[in-house]
C-alpha atoms as a PDB file:
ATOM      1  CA  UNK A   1      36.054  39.619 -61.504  1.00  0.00           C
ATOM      2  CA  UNK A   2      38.405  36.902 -62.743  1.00  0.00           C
ATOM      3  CA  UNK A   3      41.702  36.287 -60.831  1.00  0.00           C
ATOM      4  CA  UNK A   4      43.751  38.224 -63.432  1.00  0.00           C
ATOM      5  CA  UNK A   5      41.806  41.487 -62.798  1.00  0.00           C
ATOM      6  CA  UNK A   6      42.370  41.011 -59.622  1.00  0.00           C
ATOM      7  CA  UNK A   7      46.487  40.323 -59.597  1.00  0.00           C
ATOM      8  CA  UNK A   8      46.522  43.205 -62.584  1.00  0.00           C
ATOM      9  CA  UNK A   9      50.197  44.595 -62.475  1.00  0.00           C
ATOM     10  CA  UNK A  10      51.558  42.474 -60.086  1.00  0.00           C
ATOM     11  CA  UNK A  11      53.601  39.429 -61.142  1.00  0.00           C
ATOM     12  CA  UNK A  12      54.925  37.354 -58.321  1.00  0.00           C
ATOM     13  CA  UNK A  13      51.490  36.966 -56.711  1.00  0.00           C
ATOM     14  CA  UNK A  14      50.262  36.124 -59.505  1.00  0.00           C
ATOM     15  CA  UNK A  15      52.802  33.386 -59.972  1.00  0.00           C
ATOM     16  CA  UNK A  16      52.264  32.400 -56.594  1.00  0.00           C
ATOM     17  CA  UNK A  17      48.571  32.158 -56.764  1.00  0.00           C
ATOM     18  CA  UNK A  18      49.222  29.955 -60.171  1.00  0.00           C
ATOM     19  CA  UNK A  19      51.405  27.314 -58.089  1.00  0.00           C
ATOM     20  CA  UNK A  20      48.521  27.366 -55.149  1.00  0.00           C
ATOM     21  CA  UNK A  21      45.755  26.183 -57.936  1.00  0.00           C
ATOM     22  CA  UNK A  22      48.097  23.670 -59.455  1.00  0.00           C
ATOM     23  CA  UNK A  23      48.356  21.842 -55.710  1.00  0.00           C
ATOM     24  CA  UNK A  24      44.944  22.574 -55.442  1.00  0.00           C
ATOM     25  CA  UNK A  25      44.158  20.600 -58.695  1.00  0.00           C
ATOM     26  CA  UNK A  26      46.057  17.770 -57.487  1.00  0.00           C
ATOM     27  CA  UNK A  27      43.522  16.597 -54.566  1.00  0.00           C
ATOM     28  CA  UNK A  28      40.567  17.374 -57.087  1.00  0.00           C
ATOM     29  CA  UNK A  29      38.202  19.970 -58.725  1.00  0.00           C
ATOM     30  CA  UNK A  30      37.172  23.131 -57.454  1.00  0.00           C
ATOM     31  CA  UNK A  31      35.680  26.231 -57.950  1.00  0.00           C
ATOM     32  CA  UNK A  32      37.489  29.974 -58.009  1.00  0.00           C
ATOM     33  CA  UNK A  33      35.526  32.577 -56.770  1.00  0.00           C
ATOM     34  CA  UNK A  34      36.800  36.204 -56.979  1.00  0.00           C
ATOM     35  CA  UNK A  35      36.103  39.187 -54.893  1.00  0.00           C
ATOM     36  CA  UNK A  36      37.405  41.969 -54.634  1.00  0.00           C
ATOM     37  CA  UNK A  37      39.608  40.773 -51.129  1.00  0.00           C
ATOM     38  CA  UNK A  38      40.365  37.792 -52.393  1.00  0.00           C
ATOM     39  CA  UNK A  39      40.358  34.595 -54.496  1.00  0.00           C
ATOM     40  CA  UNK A  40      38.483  31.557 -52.789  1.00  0.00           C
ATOM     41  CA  UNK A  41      38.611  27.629 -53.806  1.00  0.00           C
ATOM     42  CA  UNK A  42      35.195  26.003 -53.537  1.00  0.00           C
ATOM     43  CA  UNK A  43      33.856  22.624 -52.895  1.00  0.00           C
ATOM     44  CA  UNK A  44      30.610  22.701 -51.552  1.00  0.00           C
ATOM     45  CA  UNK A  45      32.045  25.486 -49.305  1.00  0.00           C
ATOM     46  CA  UNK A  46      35.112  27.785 -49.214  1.00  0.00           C
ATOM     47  CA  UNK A  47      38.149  25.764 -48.007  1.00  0.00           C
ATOM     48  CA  UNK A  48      40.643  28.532 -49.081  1.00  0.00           C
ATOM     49  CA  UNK A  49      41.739  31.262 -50.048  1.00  0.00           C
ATOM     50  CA  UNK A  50      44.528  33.792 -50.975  1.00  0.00           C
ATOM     51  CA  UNK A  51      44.783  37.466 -50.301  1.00  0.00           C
ATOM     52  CA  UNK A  52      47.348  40.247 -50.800  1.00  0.00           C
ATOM     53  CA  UNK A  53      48.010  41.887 -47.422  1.00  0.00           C
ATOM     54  CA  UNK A  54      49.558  44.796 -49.432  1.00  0.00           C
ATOM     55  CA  UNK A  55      46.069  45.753 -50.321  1.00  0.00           C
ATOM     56  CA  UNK A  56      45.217  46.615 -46.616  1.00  0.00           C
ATOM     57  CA  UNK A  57      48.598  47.519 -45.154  1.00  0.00           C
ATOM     58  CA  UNK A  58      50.243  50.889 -46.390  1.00  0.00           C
ATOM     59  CA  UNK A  59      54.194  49.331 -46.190  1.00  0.00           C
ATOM     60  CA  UNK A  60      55.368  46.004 -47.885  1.00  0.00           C
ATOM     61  CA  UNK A  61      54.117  43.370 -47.130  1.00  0.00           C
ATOM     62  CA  UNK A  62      54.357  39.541 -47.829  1.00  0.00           C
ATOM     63  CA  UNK A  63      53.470  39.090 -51.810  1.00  0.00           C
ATOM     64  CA  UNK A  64      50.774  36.394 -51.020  1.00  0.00           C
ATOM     65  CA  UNK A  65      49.175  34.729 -48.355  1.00  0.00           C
ATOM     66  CA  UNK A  66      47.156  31.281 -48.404  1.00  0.00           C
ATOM     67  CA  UNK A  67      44.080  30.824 -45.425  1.00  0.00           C
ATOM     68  CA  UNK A  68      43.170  27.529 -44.851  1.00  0.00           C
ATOM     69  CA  UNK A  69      39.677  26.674 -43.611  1.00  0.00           C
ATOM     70  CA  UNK A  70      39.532  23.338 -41.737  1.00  0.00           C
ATOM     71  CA  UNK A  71      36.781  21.861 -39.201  1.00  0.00           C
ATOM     72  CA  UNK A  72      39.780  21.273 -36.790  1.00  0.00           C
ATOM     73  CA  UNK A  73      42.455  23.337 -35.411  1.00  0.00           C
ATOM     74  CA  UNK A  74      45.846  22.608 -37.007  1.00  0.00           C
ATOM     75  CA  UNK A  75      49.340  21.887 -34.589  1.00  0.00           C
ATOM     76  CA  UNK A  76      51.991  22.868 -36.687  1.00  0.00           C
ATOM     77  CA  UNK A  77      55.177  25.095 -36.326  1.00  0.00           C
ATOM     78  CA  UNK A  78      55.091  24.935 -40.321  1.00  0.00           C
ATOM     79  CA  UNK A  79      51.725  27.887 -39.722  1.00  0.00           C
ATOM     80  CA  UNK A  80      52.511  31.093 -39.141  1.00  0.00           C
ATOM     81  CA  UNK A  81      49.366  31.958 -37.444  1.00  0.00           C
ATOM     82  CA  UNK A  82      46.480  29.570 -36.179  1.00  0.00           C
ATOM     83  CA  UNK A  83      43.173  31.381 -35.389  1.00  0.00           C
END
């Protein structure tokens, strides 16, 4: 699957996704993997990923959402949810 499969119809994520590569891009190369849950950047390991909650939850939803995988927990109000 290729990320535009996976945003088919739906614009705004897609345009949000587009702006999370381009920072992405700025701090180096990585991969894009594609499932079917989501679209993951790769190093040498996943270190994030974006997902449409609107997939799993049966009312709107927030268009996009951006994980972050880090070796350390992150202290910020800016989060929405640390786990």
């Amino acid at each position: 699957m290729i990320p535009d499969e996976f945003f088919s119809d739906k614009a705004l994520p897609k345009k949000l996704f587009e702006a999370v590569r381009q920072a992405v891009e700025t701090i180096g190369e990585a991969t894009v993997r594609t499932t079917k849950s989501q679209i993951a950047f790769r190093r040498q390991r996943s270190f994030a990923a974006v997902w449409m909650p609107e997939q799993y939850l049966k009312r709107e939803a927030a268009p996009l959402v951006l994980s972050v995988f880090t070796n350390t927990r992150i202290q910020s109000p800016r989060w929405k949810e640390v786990v």
